[in-house]
N, C-alpha and C. Protein backbone atom coordinates (compact mmCIF):
# COMPACT_ATOMS: atom_id res chain seq x y z
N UNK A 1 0.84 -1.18 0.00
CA UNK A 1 0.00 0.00 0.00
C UNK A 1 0.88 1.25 0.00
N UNK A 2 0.66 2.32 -0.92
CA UNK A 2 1.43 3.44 -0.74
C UNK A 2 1.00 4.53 0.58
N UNK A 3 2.09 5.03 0.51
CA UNK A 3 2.17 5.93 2.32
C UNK A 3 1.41 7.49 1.23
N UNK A 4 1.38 7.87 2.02
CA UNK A 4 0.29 9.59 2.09
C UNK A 4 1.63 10.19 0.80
N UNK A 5 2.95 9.97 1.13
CA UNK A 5 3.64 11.28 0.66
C UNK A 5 4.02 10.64 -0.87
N UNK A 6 3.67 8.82 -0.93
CA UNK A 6 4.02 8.23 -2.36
C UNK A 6 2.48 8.96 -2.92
N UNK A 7 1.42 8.97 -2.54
CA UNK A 7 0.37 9.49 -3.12
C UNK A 7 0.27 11.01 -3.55
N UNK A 8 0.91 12.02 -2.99
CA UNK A 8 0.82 12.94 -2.96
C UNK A 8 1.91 13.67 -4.25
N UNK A 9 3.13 12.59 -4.15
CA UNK A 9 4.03 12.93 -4.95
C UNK A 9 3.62 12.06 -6.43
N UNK A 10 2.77 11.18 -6.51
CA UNK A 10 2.29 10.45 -7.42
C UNK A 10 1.68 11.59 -7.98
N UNK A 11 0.62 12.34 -7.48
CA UNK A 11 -0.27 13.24 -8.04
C UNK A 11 0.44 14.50 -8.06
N UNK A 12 1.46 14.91 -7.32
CA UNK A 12 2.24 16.27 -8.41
C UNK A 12 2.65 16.04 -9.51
N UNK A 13 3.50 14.79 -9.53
CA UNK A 13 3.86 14.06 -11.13
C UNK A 13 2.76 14.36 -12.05
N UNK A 14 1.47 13.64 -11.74
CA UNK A 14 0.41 13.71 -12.70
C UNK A 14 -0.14 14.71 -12.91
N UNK A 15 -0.08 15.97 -12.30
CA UNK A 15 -0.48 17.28 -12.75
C UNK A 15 0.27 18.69 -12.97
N UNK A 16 1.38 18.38 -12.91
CA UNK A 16 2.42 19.42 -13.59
C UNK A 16 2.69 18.90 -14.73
N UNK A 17 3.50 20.44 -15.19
CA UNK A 17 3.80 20.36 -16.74
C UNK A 17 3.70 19.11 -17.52
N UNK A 18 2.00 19.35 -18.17
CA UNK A 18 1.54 18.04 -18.72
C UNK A 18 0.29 18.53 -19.61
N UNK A 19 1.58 19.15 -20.29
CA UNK A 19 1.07 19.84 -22.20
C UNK A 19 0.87 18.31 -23.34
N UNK A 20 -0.10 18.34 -24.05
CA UNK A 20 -0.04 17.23 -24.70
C UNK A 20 1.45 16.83 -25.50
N UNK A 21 1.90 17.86 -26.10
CA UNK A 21 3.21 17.33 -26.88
C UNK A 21 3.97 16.78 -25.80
N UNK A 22 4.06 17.35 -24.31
CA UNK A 22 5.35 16.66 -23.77
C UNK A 22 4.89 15.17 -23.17
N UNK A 23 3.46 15.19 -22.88
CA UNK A 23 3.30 14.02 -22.78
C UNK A 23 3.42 12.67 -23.34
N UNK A 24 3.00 13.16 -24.81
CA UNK A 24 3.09 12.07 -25.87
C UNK A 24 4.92 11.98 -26.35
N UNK A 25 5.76 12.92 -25.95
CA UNK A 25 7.25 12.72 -26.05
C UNK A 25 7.75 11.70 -24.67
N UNK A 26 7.44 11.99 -23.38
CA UNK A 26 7.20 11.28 -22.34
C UNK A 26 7.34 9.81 -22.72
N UNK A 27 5.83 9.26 -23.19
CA UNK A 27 5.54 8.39 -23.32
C UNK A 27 6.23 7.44 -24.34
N UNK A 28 6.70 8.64 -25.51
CA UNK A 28 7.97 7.77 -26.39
C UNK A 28 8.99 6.88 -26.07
N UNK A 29 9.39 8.24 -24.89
CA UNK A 29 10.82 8.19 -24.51
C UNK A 29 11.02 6.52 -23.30
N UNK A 30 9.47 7.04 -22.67
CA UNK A 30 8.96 5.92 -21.88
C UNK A 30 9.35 4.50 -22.30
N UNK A 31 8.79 4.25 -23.47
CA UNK A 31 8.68 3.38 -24.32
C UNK A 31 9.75 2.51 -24.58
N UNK A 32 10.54 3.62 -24.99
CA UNK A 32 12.33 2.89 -25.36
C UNK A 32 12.67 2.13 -24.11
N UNK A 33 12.10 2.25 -23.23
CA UNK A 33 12.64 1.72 -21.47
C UNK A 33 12.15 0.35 -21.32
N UNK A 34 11.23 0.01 -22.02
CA UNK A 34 10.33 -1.38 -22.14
C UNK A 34 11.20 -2.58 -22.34
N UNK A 35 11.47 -3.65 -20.88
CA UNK A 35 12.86 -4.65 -20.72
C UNK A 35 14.12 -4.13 -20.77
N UNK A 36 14.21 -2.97 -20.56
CA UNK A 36 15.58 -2.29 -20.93
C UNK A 36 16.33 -1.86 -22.21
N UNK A 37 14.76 -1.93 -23.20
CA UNK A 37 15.51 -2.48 -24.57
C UNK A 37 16.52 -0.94 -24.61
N UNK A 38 16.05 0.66 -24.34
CA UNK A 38 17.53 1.90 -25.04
C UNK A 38 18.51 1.46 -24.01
N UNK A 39 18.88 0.44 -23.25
CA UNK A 39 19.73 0.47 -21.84
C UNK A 39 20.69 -0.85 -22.89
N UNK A 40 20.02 -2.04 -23.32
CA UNK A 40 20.77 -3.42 -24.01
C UNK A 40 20.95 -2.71 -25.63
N UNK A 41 20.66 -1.72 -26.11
CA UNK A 41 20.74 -1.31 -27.19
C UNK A 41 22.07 -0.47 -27.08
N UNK A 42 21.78 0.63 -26.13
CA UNK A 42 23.57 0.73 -26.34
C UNK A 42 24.70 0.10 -25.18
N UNK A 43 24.59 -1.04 -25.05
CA UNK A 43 25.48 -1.98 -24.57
C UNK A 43 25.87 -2.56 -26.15
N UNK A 44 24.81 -2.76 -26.42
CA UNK A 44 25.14 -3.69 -28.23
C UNK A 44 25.23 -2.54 -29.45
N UNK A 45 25.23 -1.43 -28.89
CA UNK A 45 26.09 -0.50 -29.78
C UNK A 45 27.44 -0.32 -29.31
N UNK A 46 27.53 -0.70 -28.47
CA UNK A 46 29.11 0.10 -28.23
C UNK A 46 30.11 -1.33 -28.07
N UNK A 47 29.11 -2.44 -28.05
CA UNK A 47 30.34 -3.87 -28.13
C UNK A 47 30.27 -4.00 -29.87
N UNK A 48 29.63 -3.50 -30.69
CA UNK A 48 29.89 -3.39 -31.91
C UNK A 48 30.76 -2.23 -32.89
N UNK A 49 30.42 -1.34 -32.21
CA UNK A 49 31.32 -0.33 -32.39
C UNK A 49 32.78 -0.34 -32.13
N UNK A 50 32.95 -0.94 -30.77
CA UNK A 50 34.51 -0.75 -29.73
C UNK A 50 34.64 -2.01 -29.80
N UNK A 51 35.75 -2.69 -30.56
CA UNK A 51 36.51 -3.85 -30.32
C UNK A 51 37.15 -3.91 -28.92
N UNK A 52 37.66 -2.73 -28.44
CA UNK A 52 39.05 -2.79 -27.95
C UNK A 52 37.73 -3.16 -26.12
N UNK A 53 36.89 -2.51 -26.24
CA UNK A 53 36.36 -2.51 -24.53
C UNK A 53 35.18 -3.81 -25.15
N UNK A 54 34.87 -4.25 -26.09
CA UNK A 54 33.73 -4.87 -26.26
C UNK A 54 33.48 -6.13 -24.66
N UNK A 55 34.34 -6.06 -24.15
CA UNK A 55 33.57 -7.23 -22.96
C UNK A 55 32.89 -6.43 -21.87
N UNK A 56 33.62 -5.09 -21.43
CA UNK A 56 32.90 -4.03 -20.89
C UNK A 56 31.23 -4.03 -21.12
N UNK A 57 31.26 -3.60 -22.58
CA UNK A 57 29.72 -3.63 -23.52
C UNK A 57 29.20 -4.60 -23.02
N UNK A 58 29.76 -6.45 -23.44
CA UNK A 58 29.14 -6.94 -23.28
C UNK A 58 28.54 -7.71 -21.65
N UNK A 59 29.18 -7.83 -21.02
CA UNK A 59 29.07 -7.56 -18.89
C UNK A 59 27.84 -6.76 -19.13
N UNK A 60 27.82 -4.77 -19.56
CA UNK A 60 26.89 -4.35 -19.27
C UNK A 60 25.48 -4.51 -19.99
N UNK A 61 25.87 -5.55 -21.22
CA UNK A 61 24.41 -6.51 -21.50
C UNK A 61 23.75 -7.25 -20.53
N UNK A 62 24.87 -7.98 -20.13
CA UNK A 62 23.98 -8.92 -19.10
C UNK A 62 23.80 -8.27 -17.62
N UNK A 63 24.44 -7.25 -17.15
CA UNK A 63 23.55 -6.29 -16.16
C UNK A 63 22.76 -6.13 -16.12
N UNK A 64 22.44 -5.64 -17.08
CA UNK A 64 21.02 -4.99 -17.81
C UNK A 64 20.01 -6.05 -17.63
N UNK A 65 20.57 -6.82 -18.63
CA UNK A 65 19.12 -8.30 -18.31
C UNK A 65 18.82 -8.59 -17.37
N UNK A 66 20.51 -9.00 -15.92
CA UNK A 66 20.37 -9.57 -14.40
C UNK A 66 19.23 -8.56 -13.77
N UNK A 67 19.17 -6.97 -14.78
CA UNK A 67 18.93 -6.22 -13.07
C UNK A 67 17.11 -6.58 -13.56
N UNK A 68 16.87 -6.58 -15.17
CA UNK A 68 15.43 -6.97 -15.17
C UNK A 68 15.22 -8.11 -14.73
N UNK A 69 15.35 -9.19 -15.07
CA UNK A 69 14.86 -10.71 -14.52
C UNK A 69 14.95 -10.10 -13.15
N UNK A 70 15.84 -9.95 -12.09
CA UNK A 70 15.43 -9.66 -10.85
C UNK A 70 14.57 -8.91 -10.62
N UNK A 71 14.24 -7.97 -10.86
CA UNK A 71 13.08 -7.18 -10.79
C UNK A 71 11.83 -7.66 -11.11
N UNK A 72 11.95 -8.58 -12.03
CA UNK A 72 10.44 -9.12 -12.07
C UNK A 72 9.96 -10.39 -11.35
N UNK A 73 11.40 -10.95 -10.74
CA UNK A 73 11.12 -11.63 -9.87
C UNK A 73 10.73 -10.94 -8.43
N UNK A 74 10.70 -9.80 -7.96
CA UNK A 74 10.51 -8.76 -6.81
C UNK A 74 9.20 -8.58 -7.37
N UNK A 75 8.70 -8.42 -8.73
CA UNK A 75 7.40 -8.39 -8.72
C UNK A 75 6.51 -9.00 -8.24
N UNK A 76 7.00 -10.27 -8.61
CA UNK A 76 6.08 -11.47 -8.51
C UNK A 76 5.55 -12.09 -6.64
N UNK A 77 6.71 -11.59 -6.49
CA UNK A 77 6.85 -11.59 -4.51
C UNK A 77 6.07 -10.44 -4.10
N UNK A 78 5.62 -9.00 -5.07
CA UNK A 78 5.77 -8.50 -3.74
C UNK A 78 4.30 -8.12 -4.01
N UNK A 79 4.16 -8.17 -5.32
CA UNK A 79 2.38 -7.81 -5.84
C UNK A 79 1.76 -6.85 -6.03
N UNK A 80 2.72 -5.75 -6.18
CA UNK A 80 1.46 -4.36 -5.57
C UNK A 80 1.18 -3.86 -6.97
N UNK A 81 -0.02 -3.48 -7.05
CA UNK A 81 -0.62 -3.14 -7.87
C UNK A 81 -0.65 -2.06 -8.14
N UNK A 82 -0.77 -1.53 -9.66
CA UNK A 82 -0.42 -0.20 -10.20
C UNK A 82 -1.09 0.79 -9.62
N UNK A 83 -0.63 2.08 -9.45
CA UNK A 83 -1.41 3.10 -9.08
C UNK A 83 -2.72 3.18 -10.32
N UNK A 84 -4.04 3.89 -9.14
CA UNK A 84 -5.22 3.97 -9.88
C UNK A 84 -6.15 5.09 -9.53
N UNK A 85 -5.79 6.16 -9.80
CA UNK A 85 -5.97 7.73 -9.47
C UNK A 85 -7.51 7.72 -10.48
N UNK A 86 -8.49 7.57 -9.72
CA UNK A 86 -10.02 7.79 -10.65
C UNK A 86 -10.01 9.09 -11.24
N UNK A 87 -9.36 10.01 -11.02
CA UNK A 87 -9.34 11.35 -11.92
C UNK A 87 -8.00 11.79 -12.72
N UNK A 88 -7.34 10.81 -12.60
CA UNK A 88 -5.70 10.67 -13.61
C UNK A 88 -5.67 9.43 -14.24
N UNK A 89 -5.96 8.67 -14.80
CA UNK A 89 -6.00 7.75 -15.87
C UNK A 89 -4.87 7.64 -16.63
N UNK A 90 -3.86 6.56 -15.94
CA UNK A 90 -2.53 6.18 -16.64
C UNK A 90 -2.71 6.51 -18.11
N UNK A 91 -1.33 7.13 -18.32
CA UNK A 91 -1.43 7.67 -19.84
C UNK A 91 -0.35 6.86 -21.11
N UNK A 92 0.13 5.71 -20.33
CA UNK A 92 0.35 4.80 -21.36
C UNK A 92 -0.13 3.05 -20.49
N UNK A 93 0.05 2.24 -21.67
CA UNK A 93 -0.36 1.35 -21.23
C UNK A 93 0.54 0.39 -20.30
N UNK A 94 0.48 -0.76 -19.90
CA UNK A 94 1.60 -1.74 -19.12
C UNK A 94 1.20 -3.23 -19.39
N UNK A 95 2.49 -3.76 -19.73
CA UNK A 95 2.47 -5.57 -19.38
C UNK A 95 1.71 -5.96 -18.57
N UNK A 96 2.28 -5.33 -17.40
CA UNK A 96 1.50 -6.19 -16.20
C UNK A 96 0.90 -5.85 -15.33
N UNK A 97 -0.33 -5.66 -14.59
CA UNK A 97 -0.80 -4.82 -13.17
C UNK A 97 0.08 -4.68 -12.05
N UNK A 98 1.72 -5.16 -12.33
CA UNK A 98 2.59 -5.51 -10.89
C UNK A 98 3.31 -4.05 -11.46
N UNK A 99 3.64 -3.07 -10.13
CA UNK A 99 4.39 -1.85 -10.32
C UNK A 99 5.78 -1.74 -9.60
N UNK A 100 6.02 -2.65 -8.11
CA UNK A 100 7.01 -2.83 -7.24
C UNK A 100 7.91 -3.62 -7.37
N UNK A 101 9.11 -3.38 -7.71
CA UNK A 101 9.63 -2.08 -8.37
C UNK A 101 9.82 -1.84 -9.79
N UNK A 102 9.95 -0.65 -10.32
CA UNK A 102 9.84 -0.37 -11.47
C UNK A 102 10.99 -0.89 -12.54
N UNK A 103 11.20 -1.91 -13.31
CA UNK A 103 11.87 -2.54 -14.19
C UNK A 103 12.25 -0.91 -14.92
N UNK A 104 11.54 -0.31 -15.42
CA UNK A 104 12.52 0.85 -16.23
C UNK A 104 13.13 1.49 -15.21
N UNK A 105 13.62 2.06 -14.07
CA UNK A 105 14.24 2.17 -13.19
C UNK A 105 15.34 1.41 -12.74
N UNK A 106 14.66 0.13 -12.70
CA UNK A 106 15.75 -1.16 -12.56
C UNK A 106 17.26 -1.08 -13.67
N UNK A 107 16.64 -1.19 -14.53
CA UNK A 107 17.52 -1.18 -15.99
C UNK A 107 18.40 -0.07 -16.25
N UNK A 108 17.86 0.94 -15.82
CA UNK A 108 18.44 2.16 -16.26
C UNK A 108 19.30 2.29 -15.21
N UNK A 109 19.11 2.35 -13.66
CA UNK A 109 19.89 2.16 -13.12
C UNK A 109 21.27 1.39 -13.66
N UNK A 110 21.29 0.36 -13.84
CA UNK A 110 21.54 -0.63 -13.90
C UNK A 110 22.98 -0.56 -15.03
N UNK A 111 22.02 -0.42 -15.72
CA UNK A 111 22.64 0.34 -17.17
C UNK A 111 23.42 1.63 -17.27
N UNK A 112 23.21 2.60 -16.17
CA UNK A 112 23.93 3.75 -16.41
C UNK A 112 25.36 3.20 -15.22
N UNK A 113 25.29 2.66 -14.16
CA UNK A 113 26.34 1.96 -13.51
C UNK A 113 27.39 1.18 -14.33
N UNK A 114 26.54 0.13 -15.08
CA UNK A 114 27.15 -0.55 -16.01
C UNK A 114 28.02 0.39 -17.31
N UNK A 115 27.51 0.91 -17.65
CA UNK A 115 27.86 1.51 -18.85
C UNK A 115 29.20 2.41 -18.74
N UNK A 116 28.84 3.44 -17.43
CA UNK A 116 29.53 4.17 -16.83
C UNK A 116 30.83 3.97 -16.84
N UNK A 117 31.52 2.49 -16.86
CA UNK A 117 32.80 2.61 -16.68
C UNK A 117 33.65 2.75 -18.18
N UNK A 118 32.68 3.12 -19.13
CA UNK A 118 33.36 3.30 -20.49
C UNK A 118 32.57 4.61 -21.43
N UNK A 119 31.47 4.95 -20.78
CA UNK A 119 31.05 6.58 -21.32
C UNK A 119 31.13 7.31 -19.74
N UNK A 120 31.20 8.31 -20.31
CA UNK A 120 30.46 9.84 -19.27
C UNK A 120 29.24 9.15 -18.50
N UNK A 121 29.58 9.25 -17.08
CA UNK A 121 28.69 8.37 -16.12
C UNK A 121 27.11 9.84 -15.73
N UNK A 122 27.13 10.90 -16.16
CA UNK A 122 26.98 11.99 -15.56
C UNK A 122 25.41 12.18 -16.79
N UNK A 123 25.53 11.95 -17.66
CA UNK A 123 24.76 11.69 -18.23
C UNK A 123 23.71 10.27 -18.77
N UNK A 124 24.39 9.90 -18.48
CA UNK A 124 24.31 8.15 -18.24
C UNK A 124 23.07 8.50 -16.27
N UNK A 125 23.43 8.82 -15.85
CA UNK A 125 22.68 8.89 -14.79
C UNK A 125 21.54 9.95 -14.91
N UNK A 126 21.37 10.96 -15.77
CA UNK A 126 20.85 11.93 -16.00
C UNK A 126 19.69 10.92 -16.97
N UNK A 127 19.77 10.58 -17.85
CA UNK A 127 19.27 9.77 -18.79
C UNK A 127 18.24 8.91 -17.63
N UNK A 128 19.02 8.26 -16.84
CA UNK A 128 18.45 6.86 -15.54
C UNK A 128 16.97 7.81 -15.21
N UNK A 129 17.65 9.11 -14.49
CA UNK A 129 16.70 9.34 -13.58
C UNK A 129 15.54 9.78 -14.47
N UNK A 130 15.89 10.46 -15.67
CA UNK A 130 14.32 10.72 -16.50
C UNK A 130 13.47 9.36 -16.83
N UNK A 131 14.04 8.18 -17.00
CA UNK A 131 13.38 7.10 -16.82
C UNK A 131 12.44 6.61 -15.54
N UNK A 132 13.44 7.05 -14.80
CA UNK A 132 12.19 6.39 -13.39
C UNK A 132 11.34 7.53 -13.10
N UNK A 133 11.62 8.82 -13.31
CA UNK A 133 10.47 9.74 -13.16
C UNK A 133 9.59 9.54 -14.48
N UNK A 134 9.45 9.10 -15.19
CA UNK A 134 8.68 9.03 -16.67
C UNK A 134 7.55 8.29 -16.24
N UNK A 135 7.88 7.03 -14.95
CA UNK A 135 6.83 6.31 -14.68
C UNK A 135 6.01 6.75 -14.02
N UNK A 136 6.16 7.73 -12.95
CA UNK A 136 4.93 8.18 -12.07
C UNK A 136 4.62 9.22 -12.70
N UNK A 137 4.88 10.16 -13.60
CA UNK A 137 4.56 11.47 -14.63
C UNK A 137 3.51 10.60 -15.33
N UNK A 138 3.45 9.33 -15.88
CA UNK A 138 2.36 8.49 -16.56
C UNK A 138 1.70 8.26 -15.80
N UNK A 139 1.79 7.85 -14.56
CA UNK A 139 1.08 7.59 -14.18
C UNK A 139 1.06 5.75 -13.75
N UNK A 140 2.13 5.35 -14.28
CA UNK A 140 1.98 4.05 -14.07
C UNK A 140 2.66 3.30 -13.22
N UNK A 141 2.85 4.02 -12.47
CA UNK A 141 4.28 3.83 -11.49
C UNK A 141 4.25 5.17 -10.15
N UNK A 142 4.17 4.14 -8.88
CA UNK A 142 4.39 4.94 -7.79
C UNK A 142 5.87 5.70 -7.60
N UNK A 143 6.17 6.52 -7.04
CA UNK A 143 7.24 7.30 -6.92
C UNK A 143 8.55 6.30 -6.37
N UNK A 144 7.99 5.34 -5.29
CA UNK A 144 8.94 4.82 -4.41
C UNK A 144 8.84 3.96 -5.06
N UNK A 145 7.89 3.18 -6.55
CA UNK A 145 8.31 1.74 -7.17
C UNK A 145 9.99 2.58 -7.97
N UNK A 146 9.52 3.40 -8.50
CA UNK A 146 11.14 4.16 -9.33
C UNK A 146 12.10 4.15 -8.63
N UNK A 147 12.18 4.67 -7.03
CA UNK A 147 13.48 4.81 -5.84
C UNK A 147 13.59 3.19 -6.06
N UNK A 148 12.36 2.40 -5.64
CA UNK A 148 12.96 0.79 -5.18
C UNK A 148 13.82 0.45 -6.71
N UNK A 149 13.45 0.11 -7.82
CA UNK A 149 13.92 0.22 -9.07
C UNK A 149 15.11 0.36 -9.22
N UNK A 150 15.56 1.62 -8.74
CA UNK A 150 16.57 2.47 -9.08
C UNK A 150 17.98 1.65 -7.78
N UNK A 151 17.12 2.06 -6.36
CA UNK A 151 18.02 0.92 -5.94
C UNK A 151 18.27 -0.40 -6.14
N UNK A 152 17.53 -1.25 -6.70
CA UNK A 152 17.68 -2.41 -6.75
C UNK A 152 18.96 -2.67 -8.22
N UNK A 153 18.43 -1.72 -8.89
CA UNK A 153 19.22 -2.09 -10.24
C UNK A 153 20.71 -1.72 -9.90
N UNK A 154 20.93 -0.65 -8.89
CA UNK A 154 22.31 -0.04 -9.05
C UNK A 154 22.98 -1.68 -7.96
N UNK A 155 22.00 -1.88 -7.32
CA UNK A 155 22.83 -3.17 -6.17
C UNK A 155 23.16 -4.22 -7.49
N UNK A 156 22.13 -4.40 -8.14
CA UNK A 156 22.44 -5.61 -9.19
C UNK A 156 24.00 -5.31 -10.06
N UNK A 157 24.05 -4.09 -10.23
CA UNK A 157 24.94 -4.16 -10.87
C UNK A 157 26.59 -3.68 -10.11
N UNK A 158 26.47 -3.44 -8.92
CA UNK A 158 27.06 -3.30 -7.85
C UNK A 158 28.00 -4.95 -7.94
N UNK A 159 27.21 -5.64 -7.49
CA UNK A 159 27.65 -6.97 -7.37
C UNK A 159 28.25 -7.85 -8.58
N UNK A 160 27.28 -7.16 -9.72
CA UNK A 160 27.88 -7.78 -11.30
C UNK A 160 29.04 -7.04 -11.64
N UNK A 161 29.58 -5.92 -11.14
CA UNK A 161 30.89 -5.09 -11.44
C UNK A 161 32.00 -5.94 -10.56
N UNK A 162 31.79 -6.54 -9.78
CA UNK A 162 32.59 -7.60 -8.69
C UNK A 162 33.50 -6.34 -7.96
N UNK A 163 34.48 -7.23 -6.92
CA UNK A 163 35.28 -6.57 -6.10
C UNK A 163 35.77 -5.42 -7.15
N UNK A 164 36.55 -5.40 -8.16
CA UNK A 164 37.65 -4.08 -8.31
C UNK A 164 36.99 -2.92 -8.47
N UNK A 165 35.58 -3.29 -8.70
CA UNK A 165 34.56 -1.88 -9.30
C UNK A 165 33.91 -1.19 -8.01
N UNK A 166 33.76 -2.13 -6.84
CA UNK A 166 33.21 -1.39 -5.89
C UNK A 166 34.08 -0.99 -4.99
């Protein structure tokens, strides 16, 4: 069940700056986040591109995947169901009614950790966080499923970087 201040911050999301063009850009951008695919896309751009770091690239493929499969296994445990605001009406659609924690959060996290040790980490994290705020701005996603998300993915990949990275 969400606490008073996940509700409250759910519904500033859903009613600030929320002009139709930026919404429907939102929801694009949203989109690309779906399994991590803009997070495994440039992992598999840059192990195709870069011979010389390609195992880097490819590690932060399978980050990416570890931090989703875990996350949807946290779904499946933990159950909570999507936010359902009777006067805000999620503005894109979802896989699944499970929101805790947010897989595009997960990933991106995940992915900007991962990635980080071979681009600019600063934008790479800048990128993360417009992802996990994208979900409660839709509406489809509590504030604290994006924080849980966000932590969970950076631990996943915490542990997949092994000792020399942490």
């Amino acid at each position: 069940m969400p606490g008073v201040l996940d509700l409250r911050l759910l519904r500033l999301l859903r009613t600030r700056g929320h002009a139709p063009a930026l919404e429907r850009a939102v929801e694009r951008f949203s989109r690309s986040g779906e399994h991590g695919a803009l997070w495994l896309a440039g992992a598999a751009a840059g192990a195709a591109l870069d011979r010389r770091r390609r195992p880097v690239y490819a590690r932060a493929g399978t980050t990416i995947a570890a931090a989703y499969l875990t996350n949807i296994a946290f779904k499946y445990v933990v159950r909570r169901p999507r936010p359902m605001l009777s006067d805000l009406p999620p503005l894109s659609p979802t896989i699944s009614g499970l929101t805790y924690p947010s897989a595009h959060a997960a990933t991106s996290f995940a992915g900007a950790y991962a990635l980080g040790r071979v681009l600019p980490p600063a934008p790479l994290y800048a990128l993360a966080a417009a992802m996990a705020l994208s979900r409660p701005y839709l509406g489809v996603h509590y504030p604290s499923d994006s924080l849980a998300g966000a932590a969970l993915g950076s631990a996943v990949a915490v542990l997949a970087a092994g000792p020399a990275r942490r």
